[in-house]
PDB file of N, CA and C in Angstrom:
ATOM      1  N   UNK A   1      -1.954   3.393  36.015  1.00  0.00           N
ATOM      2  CA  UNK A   1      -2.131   2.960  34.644  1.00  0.00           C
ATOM      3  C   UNK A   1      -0.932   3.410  33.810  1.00  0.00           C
ATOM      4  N   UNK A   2      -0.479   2.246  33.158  1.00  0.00           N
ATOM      5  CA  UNK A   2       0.538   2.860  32.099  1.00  0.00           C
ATOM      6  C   UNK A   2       0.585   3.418  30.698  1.00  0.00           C
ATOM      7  N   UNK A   3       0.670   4.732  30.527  1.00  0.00           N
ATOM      8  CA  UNK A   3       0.575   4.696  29.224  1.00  0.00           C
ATOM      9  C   UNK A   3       1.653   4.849  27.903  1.00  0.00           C
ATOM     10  N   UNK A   4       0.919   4.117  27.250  1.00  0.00           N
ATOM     11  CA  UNK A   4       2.046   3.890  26.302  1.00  0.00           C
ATOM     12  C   UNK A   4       2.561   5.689  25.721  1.00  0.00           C
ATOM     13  N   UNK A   5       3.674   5.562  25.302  1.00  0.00           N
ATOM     14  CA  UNK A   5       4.516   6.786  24.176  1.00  0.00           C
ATOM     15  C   UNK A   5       3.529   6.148  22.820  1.00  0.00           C
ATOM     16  N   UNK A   6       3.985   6.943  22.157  1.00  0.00           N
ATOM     17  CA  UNK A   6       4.025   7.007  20.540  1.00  0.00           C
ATOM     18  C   UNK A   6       4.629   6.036  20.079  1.00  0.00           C
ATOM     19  N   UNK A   7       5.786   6.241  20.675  1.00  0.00           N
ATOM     20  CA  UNK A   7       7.069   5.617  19.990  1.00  0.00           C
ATOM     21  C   UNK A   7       6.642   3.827  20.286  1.00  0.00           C
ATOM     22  N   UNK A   8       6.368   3.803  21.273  1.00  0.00           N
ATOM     23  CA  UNK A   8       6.096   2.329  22.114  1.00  0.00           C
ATOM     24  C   UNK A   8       5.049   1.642  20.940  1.00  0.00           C
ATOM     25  N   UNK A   9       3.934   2.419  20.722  1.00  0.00           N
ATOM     26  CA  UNK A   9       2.820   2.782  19.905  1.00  0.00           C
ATOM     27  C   UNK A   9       2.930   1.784  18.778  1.00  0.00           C
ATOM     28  N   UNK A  10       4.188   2.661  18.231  1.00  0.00           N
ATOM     29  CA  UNK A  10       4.404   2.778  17.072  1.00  0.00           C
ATOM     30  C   UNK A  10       4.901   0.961  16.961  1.00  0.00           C
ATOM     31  N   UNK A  11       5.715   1.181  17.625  1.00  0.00           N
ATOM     32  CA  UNK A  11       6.831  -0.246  17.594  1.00  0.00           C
ATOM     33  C   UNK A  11       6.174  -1.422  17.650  1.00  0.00           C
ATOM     34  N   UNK A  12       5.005  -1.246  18.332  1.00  0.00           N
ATOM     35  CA  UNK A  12       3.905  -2.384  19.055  1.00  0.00           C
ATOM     36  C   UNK A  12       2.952  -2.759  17.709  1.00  0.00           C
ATOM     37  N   UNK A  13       3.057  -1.326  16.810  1.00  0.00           N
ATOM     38  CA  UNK A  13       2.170  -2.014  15.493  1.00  0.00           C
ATOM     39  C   UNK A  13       0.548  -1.089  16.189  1.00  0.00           C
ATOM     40  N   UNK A  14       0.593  -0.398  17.062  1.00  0.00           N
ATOM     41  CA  UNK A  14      -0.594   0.197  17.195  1.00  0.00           C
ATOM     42  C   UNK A  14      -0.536   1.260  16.282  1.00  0.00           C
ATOM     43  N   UNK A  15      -1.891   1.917  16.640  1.00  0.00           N
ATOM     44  CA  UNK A  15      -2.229   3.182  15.290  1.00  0.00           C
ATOM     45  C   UNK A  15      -1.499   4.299  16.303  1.00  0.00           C
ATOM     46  N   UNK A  16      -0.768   5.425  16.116  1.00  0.00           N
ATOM     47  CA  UNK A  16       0.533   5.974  16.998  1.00  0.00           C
ATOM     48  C   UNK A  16       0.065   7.634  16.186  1.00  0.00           C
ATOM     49  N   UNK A  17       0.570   8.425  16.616  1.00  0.00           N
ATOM     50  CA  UNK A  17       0.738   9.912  16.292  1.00  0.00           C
ATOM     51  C   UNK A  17       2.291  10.079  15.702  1.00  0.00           C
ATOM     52  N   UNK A  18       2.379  10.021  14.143  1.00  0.00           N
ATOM     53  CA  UNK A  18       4.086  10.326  13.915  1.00  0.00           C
ATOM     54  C   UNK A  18       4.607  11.919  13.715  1.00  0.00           C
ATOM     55  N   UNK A  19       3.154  12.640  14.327  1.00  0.00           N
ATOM     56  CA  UNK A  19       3.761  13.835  14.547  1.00  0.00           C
ATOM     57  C   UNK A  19       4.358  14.428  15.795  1.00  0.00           C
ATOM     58  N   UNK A  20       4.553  13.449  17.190  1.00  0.00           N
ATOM     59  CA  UNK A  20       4.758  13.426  17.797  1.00  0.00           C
ATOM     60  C   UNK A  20       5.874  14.057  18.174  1.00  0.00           C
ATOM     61  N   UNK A  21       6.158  15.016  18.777  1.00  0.00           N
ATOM     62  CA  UNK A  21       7.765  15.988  18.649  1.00  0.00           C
ATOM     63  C   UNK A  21       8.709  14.974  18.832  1.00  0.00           C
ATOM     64  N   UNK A  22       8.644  14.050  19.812  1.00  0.00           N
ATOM     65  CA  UNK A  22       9.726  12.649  20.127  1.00  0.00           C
ATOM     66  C   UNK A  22       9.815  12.045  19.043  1.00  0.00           C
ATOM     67  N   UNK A  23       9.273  11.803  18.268  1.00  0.00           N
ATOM     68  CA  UNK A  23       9.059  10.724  16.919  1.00  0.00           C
ATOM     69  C   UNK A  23       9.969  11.857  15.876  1.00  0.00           C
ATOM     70  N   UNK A  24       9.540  13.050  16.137  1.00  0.00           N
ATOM     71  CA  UNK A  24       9.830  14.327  14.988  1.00  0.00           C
ATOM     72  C   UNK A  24      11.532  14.388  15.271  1.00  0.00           C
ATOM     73  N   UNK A  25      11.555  14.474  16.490  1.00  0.00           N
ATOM     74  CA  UNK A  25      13.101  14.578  16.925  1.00  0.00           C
ATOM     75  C   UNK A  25      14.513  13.512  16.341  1.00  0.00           C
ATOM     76  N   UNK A  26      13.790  12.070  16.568  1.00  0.00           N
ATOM     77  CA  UNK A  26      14.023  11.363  16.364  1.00  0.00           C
ATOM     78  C   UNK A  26      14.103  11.366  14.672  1.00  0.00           C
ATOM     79  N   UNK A  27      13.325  11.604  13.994  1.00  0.00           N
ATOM     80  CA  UNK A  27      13.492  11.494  12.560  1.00  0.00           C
ATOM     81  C   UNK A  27      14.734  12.787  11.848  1.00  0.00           C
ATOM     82  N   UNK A  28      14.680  13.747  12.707  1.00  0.00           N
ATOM     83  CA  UNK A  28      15.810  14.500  11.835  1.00  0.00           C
ATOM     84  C   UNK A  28      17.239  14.461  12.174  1.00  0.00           C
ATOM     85  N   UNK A  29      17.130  13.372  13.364  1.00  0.00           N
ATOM     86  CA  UNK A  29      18.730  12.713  13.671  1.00  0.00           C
ATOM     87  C   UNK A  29      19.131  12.235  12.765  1.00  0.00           C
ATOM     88  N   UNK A  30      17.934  11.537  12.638  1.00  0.00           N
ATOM     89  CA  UNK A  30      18.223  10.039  11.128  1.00  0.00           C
ATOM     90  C   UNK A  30      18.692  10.948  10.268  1.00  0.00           C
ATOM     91  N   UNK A  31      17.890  11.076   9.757  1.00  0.00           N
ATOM     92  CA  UNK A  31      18.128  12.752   8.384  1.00  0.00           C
ATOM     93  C   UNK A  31      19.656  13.184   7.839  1.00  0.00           C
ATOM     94  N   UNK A  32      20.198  13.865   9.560  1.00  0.00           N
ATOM     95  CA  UNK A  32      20.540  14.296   9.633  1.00  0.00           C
ATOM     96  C   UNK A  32      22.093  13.156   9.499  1.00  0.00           C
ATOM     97  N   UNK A  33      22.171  12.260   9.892  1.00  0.00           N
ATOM     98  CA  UNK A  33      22.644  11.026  10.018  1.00  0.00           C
ATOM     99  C   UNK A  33      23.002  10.583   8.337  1.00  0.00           C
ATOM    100  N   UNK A  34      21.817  10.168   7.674  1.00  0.00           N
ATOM    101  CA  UNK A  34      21.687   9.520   6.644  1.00  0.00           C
ATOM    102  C   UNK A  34      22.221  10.668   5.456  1.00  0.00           C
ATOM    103  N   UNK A  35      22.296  12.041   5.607  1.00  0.00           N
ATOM    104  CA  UNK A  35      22.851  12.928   5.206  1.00  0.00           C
ATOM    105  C   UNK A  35      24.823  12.899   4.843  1.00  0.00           C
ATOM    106  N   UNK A  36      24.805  12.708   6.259  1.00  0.00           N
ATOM    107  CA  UNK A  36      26.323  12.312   6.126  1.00  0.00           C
ATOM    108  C   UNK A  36      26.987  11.437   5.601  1.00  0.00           C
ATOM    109  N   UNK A  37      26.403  10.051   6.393  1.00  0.00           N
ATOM    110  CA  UNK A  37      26.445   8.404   5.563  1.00  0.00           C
ATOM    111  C   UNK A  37      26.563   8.723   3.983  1.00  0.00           C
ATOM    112  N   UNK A  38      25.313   9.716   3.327  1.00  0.00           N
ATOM    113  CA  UNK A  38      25.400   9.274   1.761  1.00  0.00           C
ATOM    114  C   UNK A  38      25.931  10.144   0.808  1.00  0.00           C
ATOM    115  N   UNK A  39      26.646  11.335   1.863  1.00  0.00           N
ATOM    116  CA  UNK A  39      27.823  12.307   1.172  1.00  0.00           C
ATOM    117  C   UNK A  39      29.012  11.539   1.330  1.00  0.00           C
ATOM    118  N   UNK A  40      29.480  10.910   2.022  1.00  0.00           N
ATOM    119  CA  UNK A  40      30.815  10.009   2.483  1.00  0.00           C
ATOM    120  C   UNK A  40      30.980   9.247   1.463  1.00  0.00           C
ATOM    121  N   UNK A  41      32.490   9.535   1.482  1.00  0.00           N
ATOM    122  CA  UNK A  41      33.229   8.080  -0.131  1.00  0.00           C
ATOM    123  C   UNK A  41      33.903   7.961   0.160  1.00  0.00           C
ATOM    124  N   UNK A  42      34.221   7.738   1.964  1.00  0.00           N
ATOM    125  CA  UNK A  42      35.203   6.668   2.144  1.00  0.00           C
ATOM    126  C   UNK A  42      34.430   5.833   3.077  1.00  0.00           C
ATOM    127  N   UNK A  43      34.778   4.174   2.820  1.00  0.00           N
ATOM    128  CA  UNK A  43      34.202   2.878   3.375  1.00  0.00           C
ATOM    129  C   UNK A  43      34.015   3.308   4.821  1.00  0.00           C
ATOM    130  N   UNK A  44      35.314   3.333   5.177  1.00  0.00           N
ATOM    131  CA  UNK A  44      35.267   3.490   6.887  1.00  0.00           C
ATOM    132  C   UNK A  44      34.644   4.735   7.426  1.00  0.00           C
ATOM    133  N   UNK A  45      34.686   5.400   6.792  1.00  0.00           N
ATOM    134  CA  UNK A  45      33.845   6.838   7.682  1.00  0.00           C
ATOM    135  C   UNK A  45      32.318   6.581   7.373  1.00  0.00           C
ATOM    136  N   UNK A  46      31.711   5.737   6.494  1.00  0.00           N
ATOM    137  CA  UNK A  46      30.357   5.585   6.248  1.00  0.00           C
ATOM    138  C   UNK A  46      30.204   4.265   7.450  1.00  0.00           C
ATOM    139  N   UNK A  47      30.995   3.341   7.417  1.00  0.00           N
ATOM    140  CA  UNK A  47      30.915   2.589   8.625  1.00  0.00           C
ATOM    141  C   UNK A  47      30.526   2.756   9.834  1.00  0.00           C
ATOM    142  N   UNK A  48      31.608   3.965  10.224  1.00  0.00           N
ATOM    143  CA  UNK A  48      31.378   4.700  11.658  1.00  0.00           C
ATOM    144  C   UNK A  48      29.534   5.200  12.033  1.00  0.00           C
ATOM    145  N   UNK A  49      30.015   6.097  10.705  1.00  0.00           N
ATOM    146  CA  UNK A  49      28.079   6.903  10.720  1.00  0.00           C
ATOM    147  C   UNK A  49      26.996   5.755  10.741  1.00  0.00           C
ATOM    148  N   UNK A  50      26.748   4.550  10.042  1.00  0.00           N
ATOM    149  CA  UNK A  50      26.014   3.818  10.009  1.00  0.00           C
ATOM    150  C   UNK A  50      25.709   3.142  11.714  1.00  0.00           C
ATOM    151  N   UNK A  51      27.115   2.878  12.320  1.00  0.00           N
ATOM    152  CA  UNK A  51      27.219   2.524  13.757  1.00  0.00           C
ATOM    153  C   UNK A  51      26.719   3.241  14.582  1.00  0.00           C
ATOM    154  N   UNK A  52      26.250   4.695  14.188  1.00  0.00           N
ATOM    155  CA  UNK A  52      25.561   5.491  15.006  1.00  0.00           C
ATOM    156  C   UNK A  52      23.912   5.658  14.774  1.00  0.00           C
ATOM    157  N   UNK A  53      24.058   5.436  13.250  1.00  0.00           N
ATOM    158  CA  UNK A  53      22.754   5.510  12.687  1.00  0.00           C
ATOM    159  C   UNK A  53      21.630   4.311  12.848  1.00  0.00           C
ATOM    160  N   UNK A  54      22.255   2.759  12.814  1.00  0.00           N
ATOM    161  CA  UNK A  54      20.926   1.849  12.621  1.00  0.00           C
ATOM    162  C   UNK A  54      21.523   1.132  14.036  1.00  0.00           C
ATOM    163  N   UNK A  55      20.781   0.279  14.503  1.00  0.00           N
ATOM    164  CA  UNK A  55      20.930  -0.596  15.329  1.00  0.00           C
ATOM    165  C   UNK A  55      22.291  -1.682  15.766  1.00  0.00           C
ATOM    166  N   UNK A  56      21.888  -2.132  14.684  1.00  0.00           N
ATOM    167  CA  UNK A  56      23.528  -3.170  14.861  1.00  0.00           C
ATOM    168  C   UNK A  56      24.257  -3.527  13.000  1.00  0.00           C
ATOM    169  N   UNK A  57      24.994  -3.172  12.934  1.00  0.00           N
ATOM    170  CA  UNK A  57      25.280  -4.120  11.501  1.00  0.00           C
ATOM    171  C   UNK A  57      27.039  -4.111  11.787  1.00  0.00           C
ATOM    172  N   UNK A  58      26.991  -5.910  11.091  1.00  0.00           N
ATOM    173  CA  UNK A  58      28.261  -7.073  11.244  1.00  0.00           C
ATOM    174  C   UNK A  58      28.761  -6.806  10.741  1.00  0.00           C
ATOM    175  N   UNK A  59      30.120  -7.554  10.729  1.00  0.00           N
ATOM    176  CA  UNK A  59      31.207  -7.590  10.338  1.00  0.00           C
ATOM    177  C   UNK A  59      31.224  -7.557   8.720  1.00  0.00           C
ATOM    178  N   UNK A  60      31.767  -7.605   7.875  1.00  0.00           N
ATOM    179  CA  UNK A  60      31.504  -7.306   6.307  1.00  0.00           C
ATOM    180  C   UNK A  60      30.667  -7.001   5.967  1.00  0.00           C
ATOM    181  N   UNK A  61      29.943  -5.979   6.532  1.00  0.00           N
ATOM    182  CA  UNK A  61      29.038  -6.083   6.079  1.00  0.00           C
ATOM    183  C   UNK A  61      28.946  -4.236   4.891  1.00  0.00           C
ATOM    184  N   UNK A  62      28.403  -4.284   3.954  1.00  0.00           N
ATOM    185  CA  UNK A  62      28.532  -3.012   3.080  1.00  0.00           C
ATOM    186  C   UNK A  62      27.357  -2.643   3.122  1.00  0.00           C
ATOM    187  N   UNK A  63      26.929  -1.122   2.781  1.00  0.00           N
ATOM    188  CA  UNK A  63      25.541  -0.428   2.860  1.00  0.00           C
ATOM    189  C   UNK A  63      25.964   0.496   2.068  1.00  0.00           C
ATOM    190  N   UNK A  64      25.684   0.406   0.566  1.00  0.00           N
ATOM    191  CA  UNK A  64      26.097   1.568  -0.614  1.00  0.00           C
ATOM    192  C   UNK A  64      24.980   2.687  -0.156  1.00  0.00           C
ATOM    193  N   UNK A  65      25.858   4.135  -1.048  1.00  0.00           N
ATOM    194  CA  UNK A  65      25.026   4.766  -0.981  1.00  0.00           C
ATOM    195  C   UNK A  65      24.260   5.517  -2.178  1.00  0.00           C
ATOM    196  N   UNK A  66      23.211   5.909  -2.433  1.00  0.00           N
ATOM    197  CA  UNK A  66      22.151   6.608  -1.035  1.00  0.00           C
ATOM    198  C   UNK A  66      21.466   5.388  -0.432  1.00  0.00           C
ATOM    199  N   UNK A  67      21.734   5.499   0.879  1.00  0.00           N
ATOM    200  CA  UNK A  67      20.699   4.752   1.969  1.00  0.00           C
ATOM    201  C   UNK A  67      19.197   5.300   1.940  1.00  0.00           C
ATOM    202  N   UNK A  68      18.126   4.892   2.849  1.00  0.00           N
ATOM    203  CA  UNK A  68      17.353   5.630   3.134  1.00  0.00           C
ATOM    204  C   UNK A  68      17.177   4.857   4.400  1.00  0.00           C
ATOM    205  N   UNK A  69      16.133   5.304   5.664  1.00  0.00           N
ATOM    206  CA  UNK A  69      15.549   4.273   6.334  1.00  0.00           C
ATOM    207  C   UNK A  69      14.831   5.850   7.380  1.00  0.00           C
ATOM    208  N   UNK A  70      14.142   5.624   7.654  1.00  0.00           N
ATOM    209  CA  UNK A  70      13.002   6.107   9.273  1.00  0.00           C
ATOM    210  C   UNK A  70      13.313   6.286  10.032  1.00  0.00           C
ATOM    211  N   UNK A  71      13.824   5.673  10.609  1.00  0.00           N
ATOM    212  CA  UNK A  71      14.353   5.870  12.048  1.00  0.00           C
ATOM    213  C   UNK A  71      15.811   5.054  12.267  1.00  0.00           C
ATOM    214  N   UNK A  72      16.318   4.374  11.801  1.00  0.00           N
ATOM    215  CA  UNK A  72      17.088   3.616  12.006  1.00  0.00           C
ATOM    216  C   UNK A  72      17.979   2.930  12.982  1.00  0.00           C
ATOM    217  N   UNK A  73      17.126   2.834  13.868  1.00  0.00           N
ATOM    218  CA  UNK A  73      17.570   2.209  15.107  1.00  0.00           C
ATOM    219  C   UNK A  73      17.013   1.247  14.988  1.00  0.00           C
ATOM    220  N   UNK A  74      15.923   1.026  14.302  1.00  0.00           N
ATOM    221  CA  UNK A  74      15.088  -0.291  14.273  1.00  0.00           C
ATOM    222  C   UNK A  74      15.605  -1.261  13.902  1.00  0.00           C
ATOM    223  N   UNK A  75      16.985  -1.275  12.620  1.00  0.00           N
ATOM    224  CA  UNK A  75      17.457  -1.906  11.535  1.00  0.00           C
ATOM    225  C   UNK A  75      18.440  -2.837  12.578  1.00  0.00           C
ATOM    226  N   UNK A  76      18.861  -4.174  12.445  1.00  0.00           N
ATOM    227  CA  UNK A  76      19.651  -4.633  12.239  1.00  0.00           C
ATOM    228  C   UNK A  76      20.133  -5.722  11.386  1.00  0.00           C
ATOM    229  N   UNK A  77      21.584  -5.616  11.125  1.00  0.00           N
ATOM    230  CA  UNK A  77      22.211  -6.193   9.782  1.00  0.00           C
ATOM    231  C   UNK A  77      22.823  -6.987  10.530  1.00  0.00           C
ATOM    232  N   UNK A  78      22.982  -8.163   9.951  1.00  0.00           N
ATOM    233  CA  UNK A  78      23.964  -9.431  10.158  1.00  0.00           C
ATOM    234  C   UNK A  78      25.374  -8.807   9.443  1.00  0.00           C
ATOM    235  N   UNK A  79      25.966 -10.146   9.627  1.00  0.00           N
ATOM    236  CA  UNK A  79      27.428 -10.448   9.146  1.00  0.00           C
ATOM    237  C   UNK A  79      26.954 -10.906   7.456  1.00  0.00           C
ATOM    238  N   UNK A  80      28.482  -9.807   6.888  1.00  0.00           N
ATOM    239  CA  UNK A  80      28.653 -10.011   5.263  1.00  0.00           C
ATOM    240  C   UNK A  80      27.210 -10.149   4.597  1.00  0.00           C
ATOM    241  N   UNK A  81      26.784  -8.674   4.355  1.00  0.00           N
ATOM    242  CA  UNK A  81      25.508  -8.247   4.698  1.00  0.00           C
ATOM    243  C   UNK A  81      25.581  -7.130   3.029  1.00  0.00           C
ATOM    244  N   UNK A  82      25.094  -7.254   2.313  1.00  0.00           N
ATOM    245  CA  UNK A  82      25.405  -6.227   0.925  1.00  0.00           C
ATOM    246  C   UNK A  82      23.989  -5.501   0.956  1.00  0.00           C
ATOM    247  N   UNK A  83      23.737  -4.723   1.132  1.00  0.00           N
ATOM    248  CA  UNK A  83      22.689  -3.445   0.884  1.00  0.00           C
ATOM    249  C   UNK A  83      22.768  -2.409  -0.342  1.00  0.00           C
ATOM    250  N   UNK A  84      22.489  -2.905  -1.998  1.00  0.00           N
ATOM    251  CA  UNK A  84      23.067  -2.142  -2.580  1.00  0.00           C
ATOM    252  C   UNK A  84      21.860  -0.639  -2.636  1.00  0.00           C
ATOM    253  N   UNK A  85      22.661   0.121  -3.929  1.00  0.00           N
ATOM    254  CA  UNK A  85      22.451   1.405  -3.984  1.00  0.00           C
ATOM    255  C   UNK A  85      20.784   1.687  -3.788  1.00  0.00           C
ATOM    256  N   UNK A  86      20.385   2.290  -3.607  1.00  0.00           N
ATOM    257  CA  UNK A  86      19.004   2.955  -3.237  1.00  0.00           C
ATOM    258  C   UNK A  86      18.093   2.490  -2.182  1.00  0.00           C
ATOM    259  N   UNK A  87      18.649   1.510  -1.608  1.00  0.00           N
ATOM    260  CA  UNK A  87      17.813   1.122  -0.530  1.00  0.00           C
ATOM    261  C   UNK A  87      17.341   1.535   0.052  1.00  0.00           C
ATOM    262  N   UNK A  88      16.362   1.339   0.963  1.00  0.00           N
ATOM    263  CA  UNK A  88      15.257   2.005   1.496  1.00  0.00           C
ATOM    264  C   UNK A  88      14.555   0.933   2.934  1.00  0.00           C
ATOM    265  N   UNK A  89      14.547   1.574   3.896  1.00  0.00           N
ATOM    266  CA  UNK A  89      14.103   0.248   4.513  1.00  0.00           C
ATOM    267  C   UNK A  89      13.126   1.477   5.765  1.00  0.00           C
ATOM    268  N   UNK A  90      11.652   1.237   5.737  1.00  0.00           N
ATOM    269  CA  UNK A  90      10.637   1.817   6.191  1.00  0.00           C
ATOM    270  C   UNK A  90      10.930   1.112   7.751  1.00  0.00           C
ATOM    271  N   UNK A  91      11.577   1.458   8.547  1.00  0.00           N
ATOM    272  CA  UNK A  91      11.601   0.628  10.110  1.00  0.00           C
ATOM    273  C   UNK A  91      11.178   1.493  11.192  1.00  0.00           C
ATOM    274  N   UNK A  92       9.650   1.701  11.147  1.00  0.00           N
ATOM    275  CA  UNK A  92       8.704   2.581  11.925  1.00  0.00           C
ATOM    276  C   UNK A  92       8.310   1.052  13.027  1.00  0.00           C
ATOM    277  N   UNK A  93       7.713  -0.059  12.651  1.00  0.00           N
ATOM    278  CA  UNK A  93       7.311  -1.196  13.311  1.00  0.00           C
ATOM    279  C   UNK A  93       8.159  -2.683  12.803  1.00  0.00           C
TER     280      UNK A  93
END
């Protein structure tokens, strides 16, 4: 029998445990991530961090800061893509 993670759980839209140390781990990367991203004031070094931080985001694409987001692997951004200041994007499912 297979059983699902949390994380799987989570993604699937089931009811999930987000205290889960994997889920916990996972959130203070972000944190820790989204920390850097929204001290940075230069374009390209917030670029880089974002490339580590969300999933995929294109070519022109800008993400002012402060960001926010969950986990951010969930996120992906297209091409010439504007995310202005305070955004927030909840990407648990």
């Amino acid at each position: 029998m297979n059983v699902k993670t949390e994380k799987e759980k989570m993604l699937s839209g089931e009811i999930y445990n987000c205290l889960d140390p994997n889920l916990i781990t996972e959130r203070q990367r972000t944190k820790e991530l989204l920390r850097l991203c929204n001290l940075s004031e230069v374009d390209t070094e917030r670029h880089i961090i974002l490339e580590k931080l969300i999933g995929e985001i294109g070519q022109n694409s800008i993400v002012e800061s402060p960001f926010f987001c969950s986990y951010g692997q969930n996120i992906h951004i297209g091409d010439s893509v504007y995310l202005n200041y305070l955004c927030s994007i909840l990407d648990n499912n």
